[in-house]
Every structure is written in C-alpha cells, then in structure tokens.
N, C-alpha and C. Protein backbone atom coordinates (compact mmCIF):
# COMPACT_ATOMS: atom_id res chain seq x y z
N UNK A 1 110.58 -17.21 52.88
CA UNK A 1 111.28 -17.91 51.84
C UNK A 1 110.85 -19.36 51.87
N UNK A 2 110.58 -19.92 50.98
CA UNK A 2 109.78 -21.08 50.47
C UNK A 2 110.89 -22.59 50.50
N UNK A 3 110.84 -23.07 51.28
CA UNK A 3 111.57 -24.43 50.39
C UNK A 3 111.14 -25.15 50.64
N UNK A 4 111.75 -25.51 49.45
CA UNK A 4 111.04 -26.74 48.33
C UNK A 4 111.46 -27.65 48.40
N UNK A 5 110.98 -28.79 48.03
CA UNK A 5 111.03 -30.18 48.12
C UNK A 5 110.35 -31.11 47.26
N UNK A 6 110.91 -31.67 46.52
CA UNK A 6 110.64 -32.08 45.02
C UNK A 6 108.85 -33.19 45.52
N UNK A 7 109.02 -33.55 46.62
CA UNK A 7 107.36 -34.10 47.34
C UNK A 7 106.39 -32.97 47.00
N UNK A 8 106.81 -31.71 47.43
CA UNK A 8 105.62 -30.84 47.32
C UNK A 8 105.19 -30.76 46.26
N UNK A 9 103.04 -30.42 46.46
CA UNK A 9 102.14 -30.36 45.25
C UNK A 9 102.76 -29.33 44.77
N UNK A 10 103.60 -29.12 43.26
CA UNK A 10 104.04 -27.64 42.89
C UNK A 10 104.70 -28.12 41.48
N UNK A 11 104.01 -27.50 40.35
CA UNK A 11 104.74 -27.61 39.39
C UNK A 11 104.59 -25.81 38.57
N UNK A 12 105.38 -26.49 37.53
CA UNK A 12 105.83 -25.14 36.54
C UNK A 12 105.34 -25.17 34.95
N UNK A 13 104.88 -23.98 34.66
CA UNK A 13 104.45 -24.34 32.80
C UNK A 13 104.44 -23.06 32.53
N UNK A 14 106.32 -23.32 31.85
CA UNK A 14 106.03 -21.70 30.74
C UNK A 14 106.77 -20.86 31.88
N UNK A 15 106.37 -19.74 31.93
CA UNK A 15 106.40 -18.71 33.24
C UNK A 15 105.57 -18.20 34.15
N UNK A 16 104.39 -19.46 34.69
CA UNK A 16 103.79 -19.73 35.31
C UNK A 16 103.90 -20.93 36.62
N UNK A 17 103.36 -20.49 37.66
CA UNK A 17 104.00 -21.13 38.91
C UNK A 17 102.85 -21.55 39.41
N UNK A 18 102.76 -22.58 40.26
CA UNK A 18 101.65 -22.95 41.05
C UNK A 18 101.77 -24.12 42.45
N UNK A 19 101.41 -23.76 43.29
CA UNK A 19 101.68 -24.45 44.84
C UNK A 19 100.62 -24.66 45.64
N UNK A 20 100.85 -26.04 46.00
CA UNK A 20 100.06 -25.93 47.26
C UNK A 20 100.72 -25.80 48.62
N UNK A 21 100.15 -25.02 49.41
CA UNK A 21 100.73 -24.86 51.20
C UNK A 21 99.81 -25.04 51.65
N UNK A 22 100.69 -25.31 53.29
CA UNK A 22 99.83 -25.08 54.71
C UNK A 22 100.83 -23.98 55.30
N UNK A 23 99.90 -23.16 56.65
CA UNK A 23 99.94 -22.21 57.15
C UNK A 23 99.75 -22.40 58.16
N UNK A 24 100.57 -22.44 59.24
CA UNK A 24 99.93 -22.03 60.31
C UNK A 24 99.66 -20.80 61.31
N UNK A 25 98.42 -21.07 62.17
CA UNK A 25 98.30 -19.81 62.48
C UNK A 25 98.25 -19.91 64.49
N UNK A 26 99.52 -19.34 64.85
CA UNK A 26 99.51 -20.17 66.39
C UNK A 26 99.82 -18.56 67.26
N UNK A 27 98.82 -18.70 68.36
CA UNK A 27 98.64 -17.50 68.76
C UNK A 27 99.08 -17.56 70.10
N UNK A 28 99.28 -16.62 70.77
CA UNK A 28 99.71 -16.42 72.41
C UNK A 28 99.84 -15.43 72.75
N UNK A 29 99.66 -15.24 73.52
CA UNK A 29 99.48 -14.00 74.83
C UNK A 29 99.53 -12.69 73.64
N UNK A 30 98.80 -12.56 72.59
CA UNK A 30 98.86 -10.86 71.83
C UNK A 30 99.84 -11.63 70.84
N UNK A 31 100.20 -12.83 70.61
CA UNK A 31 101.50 -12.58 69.53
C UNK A 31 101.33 -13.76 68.70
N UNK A 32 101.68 -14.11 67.24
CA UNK A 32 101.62 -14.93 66.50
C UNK A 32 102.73 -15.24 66.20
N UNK A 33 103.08 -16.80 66.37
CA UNK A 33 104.48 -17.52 65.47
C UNK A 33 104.56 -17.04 64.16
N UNK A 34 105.73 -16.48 63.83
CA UNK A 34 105.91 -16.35 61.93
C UNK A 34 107.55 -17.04 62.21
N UNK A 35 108.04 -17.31 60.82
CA UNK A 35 109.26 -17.69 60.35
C UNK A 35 109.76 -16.54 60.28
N UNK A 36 111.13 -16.42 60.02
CA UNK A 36 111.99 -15.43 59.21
C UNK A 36 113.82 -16.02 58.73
N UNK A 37 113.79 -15.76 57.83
CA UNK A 37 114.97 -15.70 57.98
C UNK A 37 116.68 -14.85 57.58
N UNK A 38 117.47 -15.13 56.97
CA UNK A 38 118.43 -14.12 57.25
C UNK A 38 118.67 -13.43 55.58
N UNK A 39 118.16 -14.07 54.57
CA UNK A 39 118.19 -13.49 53.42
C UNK A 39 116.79 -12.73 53.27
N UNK A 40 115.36 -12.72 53.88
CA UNK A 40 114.51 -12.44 53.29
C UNK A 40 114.65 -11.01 54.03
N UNK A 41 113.39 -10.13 53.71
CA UNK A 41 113.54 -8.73 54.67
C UNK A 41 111.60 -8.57 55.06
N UNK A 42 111.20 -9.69 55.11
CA UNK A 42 109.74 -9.96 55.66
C UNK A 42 109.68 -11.49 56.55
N UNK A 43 108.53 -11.06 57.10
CA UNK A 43 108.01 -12.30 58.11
C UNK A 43 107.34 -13.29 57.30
N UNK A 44 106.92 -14.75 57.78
CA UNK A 44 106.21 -15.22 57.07
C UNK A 44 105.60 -16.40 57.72
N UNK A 45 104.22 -17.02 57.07
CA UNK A 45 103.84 -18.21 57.73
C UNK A 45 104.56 -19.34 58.34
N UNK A 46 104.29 -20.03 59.50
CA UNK A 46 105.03 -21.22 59.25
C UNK A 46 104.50 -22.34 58.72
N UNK A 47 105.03 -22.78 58.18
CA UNK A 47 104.80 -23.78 57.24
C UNK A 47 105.23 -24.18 55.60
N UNK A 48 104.46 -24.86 54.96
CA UNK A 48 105.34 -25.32 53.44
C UNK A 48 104.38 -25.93 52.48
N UNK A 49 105.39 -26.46 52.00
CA UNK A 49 104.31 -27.30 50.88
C UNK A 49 103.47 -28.57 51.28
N UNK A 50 102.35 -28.98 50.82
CA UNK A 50 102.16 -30.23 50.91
C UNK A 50 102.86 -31.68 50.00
N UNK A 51 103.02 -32.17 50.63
CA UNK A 51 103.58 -33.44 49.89
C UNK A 51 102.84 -34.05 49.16
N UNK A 52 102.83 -34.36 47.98
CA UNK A 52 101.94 -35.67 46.87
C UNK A 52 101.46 -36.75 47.97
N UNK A 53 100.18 -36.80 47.91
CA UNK A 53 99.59 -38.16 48.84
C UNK A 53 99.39 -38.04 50.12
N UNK A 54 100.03 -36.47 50.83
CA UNK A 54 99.90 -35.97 52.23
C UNK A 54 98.39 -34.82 52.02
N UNK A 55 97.62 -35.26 53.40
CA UNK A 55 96.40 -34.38 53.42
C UNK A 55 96.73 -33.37 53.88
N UNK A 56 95.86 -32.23 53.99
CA UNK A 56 96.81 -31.02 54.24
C UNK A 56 96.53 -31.29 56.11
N UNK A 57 96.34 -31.51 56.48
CA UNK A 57 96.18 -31.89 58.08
C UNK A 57 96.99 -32.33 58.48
N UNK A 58 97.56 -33.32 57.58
CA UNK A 58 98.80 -34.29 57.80
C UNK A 58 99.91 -33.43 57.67
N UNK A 59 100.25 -32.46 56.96
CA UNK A 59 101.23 -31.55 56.29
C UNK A 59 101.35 -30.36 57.37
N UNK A 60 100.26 -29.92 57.74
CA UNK A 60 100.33 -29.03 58.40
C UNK A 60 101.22 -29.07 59.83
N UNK A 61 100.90 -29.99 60.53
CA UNK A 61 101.61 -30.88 61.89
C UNK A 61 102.70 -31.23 61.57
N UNK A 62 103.38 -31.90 60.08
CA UNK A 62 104.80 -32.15 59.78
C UNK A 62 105.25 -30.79 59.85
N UNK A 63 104.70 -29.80 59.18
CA UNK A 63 105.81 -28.59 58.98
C UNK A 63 105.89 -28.15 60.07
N UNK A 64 105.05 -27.99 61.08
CA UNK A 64 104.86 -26.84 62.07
C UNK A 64 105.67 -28.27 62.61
N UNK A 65 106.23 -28.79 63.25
CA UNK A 65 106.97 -29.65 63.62
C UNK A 65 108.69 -29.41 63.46
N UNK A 66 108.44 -29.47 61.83
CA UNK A 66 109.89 -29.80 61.32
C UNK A 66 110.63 -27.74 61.78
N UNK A 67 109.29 -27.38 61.87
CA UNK A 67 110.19 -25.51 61.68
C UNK A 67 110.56 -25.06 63.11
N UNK A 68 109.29 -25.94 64.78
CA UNK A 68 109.56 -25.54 65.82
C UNK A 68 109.82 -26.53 66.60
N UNK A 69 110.31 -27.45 66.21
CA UNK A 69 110.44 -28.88 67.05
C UNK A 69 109.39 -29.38 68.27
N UNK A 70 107.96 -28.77 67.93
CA UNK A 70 106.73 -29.02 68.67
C UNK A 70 105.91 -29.82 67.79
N UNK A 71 105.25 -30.44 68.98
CA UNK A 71 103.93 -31.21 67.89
C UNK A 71 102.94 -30.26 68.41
N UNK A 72 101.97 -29.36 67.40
CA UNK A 72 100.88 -28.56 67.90
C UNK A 72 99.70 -29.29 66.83
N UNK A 73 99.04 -29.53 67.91
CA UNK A 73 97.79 -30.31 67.44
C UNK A 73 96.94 -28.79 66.36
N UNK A 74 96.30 -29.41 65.78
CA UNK A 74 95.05 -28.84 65.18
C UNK A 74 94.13 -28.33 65.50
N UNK A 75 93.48 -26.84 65.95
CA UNK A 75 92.23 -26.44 66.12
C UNK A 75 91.19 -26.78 64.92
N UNK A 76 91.36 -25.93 63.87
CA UNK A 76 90.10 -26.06 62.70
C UNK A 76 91.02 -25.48 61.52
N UNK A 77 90.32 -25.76 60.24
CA UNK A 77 90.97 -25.31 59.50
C UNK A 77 89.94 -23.82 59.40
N UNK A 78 90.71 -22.62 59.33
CA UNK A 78 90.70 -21.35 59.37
C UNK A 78 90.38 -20.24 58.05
N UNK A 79 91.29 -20.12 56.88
CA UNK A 79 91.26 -19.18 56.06
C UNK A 79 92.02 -20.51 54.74
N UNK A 80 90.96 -20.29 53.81
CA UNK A 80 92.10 -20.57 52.13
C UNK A 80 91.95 -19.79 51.87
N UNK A 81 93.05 -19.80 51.39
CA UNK A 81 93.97 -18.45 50.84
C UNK A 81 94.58 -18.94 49.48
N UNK A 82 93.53 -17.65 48.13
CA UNK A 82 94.28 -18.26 46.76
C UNK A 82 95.00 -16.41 46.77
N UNK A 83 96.76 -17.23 46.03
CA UNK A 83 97.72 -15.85 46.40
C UNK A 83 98.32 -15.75 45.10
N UNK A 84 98.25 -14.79 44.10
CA UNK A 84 98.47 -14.39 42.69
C UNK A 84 99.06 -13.17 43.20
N UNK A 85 100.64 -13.63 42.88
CA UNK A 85 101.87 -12.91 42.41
C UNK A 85 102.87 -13.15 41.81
N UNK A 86 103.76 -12.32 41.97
CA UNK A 86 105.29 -12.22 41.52
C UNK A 86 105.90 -12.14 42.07
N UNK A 87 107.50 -13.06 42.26
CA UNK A 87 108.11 -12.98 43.49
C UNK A 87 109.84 -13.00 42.74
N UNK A 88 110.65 -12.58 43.45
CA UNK A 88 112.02 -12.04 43.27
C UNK A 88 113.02 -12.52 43.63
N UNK A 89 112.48 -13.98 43.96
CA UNK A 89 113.19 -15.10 44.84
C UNK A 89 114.32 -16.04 43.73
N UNK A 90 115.31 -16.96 43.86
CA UNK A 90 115.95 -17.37 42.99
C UNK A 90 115.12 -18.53 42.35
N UNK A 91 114.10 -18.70 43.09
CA UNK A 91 113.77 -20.07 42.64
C UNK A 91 112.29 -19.90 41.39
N UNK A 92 111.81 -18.65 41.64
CA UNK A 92 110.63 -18.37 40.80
C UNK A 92 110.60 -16.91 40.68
N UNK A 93 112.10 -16.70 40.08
CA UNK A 93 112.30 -15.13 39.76
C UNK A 93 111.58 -15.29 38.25
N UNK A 94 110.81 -14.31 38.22
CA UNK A 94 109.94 -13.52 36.75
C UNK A 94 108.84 -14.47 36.16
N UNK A 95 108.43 -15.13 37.63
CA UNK A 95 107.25 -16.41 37.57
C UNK A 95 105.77 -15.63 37.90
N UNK A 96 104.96 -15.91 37.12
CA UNK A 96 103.49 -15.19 37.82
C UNK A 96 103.01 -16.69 38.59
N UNK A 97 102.95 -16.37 39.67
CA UNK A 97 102.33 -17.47 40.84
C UNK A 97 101.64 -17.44 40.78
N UNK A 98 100.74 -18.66 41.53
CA UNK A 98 99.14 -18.79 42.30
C UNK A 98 99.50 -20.03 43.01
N UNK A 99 99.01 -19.37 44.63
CA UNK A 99 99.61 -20.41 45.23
C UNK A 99 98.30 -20.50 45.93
N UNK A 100 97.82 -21.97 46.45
CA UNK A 100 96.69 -22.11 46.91
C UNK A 100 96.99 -22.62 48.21
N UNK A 101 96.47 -21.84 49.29
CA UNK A 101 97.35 -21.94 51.03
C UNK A 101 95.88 -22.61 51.88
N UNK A 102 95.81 -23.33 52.82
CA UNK A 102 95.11 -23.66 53.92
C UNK A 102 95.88 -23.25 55.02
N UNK A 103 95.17 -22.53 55.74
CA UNK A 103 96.20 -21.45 56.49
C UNK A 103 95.05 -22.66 57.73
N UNK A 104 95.50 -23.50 59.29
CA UNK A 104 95.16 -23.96 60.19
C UNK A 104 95.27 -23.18 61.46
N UNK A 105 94.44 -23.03 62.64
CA UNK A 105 94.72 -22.21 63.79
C UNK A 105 94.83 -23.52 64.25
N UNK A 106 96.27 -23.73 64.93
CA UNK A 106 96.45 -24.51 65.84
C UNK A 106 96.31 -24.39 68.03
N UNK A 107 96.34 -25.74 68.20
CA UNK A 107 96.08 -25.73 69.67
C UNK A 107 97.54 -25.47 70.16
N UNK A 108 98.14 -24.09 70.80
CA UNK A 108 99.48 -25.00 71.46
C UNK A 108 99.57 -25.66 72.35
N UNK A 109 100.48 -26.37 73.33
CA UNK A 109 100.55 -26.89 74.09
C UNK A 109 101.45 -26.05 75.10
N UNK A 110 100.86 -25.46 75.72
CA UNK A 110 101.64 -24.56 76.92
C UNK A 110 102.75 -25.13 77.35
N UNK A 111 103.35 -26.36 77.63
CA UNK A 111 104.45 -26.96 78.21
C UNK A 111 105.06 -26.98 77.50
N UNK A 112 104.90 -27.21 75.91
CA UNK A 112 105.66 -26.94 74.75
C UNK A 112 106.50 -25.82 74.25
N UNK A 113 105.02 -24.92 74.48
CA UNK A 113 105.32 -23.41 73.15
C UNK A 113 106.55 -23.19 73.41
N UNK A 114 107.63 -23.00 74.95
CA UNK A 114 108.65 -22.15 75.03
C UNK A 114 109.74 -22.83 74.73
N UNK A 115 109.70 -24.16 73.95
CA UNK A 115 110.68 -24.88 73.40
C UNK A 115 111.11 -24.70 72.13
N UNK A 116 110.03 -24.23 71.35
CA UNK A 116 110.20 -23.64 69.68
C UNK A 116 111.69 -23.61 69.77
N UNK A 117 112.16 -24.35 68.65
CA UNK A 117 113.37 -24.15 68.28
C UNK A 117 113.78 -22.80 67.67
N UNK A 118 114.91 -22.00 68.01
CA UNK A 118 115.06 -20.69 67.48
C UNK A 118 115.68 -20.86 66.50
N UNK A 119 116.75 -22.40 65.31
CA UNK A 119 116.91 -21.86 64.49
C UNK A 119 116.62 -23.58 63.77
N UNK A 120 116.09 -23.65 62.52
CA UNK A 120 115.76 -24.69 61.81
C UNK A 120 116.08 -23.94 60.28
N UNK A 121 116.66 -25.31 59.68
CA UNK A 121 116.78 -25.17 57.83
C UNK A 121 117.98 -24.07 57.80
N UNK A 122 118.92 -24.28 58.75
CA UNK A 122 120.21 -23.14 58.31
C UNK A 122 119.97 -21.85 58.95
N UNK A 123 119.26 -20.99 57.90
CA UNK A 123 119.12 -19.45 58.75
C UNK A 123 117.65 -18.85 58.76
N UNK A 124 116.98 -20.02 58.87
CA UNK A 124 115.13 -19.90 59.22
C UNK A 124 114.99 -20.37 60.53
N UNK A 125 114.70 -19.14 61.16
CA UNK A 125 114.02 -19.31 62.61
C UNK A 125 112.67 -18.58 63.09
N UNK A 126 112.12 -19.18 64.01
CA UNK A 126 110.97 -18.59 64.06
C UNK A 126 110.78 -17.60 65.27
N UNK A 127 109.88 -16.48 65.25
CA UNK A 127 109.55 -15.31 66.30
C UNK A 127 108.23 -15.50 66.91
N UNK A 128 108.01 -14.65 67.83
CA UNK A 128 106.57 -14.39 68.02
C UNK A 128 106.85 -12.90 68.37
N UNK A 129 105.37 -12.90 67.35
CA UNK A 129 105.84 -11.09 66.82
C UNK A 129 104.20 -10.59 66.93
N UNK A 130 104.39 -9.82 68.22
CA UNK A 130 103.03 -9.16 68.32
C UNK A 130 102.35 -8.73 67.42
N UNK A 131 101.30 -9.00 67.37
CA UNK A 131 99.93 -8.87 66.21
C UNK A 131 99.75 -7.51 65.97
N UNK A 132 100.06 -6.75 67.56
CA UNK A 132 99.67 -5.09 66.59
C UNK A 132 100.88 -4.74 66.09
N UNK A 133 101.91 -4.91 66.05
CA UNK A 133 103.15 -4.67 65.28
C UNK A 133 103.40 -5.28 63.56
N UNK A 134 101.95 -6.30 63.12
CA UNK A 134 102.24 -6.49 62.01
C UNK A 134 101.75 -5.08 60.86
N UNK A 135 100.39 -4.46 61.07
CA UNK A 135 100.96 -3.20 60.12
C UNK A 135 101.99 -2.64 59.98
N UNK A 136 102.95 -2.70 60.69
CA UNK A 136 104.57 -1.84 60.92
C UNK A 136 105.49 -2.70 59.84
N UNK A 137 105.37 -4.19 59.74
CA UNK A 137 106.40 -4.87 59.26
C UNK A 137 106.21 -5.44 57.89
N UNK A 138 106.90 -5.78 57.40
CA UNK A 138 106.22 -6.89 56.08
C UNK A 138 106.26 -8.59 56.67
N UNK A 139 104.74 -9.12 56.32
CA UNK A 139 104.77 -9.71 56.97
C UNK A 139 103.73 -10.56 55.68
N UNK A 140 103.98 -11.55 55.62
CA UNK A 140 102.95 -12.52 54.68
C UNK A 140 102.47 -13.90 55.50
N UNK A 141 100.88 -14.11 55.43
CA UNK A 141 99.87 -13.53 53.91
C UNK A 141 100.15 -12.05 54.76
N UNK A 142 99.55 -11.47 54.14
CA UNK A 142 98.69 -9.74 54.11
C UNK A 142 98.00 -9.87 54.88
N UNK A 143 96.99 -10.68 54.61
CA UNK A 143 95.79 -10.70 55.45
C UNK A 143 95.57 -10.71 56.85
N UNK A 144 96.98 -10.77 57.13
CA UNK A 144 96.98 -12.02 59.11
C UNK A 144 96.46 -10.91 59.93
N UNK A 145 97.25 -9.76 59.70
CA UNK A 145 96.61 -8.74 60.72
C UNK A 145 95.07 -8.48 60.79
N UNK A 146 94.67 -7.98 59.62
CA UNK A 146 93.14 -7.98 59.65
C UNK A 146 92.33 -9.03 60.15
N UNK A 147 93.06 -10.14 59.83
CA UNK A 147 92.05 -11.38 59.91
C UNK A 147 92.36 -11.73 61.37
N UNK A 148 93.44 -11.73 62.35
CA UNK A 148 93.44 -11.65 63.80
C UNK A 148 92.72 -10.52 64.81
N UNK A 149 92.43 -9.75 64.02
CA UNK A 149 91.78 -8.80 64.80
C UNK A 149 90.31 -8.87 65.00
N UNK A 150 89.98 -9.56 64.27
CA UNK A 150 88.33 -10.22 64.65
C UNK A 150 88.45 -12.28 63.95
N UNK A 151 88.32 -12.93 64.33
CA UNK A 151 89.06 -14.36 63.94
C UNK A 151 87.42 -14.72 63.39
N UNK A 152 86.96 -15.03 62.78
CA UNK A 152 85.64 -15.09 62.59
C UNK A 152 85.54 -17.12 62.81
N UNK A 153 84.24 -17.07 63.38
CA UNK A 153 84.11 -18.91 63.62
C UNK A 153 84.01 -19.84 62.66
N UNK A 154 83.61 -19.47 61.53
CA UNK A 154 83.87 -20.50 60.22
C UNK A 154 85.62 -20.41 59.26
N UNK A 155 84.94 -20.86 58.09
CA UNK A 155 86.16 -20.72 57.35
C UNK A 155 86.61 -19.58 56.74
N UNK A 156 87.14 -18.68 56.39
CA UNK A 156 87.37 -17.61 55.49
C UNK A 156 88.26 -17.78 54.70
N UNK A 157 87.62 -17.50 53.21
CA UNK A 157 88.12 -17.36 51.74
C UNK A 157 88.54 -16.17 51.34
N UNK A 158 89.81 -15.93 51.18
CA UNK A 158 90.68 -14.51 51.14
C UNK A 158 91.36 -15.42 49.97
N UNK A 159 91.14 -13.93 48.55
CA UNK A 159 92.10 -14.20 47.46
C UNK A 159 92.87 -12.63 47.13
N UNK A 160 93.87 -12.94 47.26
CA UNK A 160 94.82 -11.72 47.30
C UNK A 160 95.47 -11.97 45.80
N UNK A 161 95.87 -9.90 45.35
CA UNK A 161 96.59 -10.21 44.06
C UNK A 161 97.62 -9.12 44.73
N UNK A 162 98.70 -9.75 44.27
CA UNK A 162 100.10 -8.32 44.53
C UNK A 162 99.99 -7.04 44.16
N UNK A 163 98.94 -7.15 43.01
CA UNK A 163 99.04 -5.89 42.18
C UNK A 163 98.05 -4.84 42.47
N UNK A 164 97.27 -5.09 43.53
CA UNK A 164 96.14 -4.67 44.00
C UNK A 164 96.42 -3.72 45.27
C-alpha cells in the first residue's frame, strides 16, 4: 500500500495515474525485507515515492530509513522497473497506472539489520520473508523472485503489465 505525500513525483490526468518510486532490495541470510501491512493481503517493496527535487539515491535511504529506522547505505542501482496496471486501492481505484520504480540493492549493516523497526506509518511493518517462499505469496514487483534467483551484475530493465 502506497503512501502518498503531496512531495512525491506523481500526478493524475483523466483516469490515468503516474509515479515515480524507489525500491529497495535488502537481502540476508536466504531472505528479503518487504513491507506489509494490515489492510493489504500482499507483500511489498520497501520504499515510496520520490520527492520533487530529491534524486532517487537520496529517496531511496530516506524511505528505507523512515520504514526500518536503519540507515542502509547503497550497493548499486539494480532493476527499473516500468509497472502498467490497475489497482483497487482507495486512492487510485479505476486508475490505469504506470509507475516508473528504481528498485536499489542495498548494503546492510549487520549491527543494524536486527533493529528494523517492526511497526512504522500505523499498521505498515516490515518482514523478512524467505525468497523461496515468494512464489507461494503475493508479493510485489512480480519480478523479485525470479530476479533473486540469479541477481545479474548490471542493471536490469523489467516492464511488467497486470494483464499479462
């Protein structure tokens, strides 16, 4: 579940939607950080929008911050991700999206990781939810499982449609 913040790159025209995010992608022992929280019935990136005038580097370290009360530095930037759907949410119910994501693999900081805050923004908290257990779950992007199972060394360009 998405929130918003009138800073984030994201506007509206018509019944058309459009966003920019960051993603992060933070790994450990077999398991990846996702969000969740108590209205949605899927997992999801951590992270959010970028702010007007924030680089996504800069954005990426605020969110992953503001969601686990860690500062996790930056490995590389990893996968953009352009994401064309439809979503059922209150805020962009019967909206055709395209949301344009920089998904980052971050460094953790071992003295850190086991501090992750378990609950941020009300009833969004975050898990670490073993990687082979994401075919089992709903879990967004789509892609994470496939794309953790071999991490390739450059960038990867993944454009996903819902309807596909």
């Amino acid at each position: 579940m998405a929130i918003m913040d009138e800073r984030d790159c994201c506007f509206e025209r018509g019944k058309n939607w459009f966003r920019y995010r960051v993603g992060a992608i933070i790994l450990r022992d077999g398991k990846v950080l996702l969000a969740k929280n108590d209205k949605a019935d899927y997992y999801y990136s951590v992270g959010g929008g970028v702010h007007h005038g924030e680089t996504a580097g800069q954005a990426i370290v605020r969110e992953v911050y503001e969601e686990t009360g860690v500062r996790f530095d930056i490995d590389r930037l990893a996968v953009v991700h352009e994401n064309f759907f439809s979503h059922d949410t209150a805020f962009i119910r019967g909206m055709d999206c395209h949301e344009l994501s920089l998904y980052f693999l971050m460094k953790p900081n071992p003295a850190d990781i086991e501090h992750c805050r378990p609950e941020v923004f009300g009833d969004q908290y975050v898990e670490w939810v073993p990687v082979e257990k994401l075919p089992h779950i709903k879990a967004f992007p789509l892609f994470l499982h496939d794309y953790l199972k071999d991490i390739p060394d450059g960038v990867a360009h993944i454009v996903t449609h819902d309807d596909e």
